[in-house]
C-alpha atoms as a PDB file:
ATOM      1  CA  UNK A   1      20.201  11.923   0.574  1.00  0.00           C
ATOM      2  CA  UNK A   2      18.315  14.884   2.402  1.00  0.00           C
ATOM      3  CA  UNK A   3      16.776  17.748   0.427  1.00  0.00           C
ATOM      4  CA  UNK A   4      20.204  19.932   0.801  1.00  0.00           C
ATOM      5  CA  UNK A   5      22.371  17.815  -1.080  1.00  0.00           C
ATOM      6  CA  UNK A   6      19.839  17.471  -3.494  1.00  0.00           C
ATOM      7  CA  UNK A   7      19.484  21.179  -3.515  1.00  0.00           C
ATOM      8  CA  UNK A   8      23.340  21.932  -3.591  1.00  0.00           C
ATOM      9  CA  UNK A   9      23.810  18.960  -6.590  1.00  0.00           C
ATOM     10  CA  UNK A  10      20.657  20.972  -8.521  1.00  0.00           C
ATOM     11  CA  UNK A  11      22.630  24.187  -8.083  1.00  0.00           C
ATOM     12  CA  UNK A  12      25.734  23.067  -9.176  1.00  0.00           C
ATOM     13  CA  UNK A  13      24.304  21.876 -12.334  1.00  0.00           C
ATOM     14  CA  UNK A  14      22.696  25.637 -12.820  1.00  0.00           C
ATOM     15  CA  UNK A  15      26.167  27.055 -11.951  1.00  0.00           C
ATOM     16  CA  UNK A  16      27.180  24.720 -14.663  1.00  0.00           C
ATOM     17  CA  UNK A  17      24.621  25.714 -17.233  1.00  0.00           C
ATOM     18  CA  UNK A  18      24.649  29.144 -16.792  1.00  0.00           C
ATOM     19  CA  UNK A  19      28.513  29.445 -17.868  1.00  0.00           C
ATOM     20  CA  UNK A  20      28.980  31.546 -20.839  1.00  0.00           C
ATOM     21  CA  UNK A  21      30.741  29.239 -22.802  1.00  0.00           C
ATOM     22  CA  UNK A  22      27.640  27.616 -24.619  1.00  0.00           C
ATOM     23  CA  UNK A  23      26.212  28.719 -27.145  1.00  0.00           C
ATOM     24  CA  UNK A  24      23.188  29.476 -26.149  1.00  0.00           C
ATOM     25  CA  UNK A  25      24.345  31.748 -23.068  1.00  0.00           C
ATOM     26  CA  UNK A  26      27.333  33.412 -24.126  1.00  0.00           C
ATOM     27  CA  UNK A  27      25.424  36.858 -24.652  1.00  0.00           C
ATOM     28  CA  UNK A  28      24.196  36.748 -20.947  1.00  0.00           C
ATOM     29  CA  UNK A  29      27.665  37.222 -20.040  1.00  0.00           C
ATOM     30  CA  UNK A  30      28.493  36.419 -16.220  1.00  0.00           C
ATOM     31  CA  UNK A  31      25.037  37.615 -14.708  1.00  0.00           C
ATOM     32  CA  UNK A  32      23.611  34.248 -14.042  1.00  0.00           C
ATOM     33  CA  UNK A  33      26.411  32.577 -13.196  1.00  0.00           C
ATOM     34  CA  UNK A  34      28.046  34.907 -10.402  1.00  0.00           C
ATOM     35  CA  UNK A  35      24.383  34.787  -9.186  1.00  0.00           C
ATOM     36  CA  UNK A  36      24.080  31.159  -9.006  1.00  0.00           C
ATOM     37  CA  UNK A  37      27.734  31.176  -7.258  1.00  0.00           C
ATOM     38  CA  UNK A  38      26.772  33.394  -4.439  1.00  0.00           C
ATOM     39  CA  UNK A  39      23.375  31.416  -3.704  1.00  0.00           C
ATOM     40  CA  UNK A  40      25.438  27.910  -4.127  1.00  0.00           C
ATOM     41  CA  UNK A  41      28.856  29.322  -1.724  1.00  0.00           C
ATOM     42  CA  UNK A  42      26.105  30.986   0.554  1.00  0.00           C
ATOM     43  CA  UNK A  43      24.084  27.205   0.790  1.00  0.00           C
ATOM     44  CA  UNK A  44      27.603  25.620   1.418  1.00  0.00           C
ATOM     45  CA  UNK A  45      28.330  27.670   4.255  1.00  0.00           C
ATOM     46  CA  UNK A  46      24.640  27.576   5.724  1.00  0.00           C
ATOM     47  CA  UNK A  47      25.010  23.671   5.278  1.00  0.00           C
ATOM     48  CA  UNK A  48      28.596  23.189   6.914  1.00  0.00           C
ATOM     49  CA  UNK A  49      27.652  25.201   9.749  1.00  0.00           C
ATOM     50  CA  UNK A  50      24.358  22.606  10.309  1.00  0.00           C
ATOM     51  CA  UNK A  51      22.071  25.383   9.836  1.00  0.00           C
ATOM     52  CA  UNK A  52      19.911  23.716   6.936  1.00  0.00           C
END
């Protein structure tokens, strides 16, 4: 595995996390989460186009 999968699989997980349907973040509304989706669709792209 190189260090952008890992880094993609680790962000997915945060994406994952950071949904406000838990508990414990569903007063941070959908801050985190939109934030974690533009850095993850912003690694995809940088990754498919071989630049990472």
């Amino acid at each position: 595995m190189t260090l952008s999968t890992i880094l993609v699989i680790i962000l997915i997980l945060i994406l994952i996390g950071a949904v406000p349907a838990w508990p414990h973040s569903r007063s941070w509304g959908y801050g985190p989460s939109g934030i974690v989706g533009v850095i993850l669709v912003v690694l995809l792209i940088l990754l498919l186009m071989g630049r990472i």
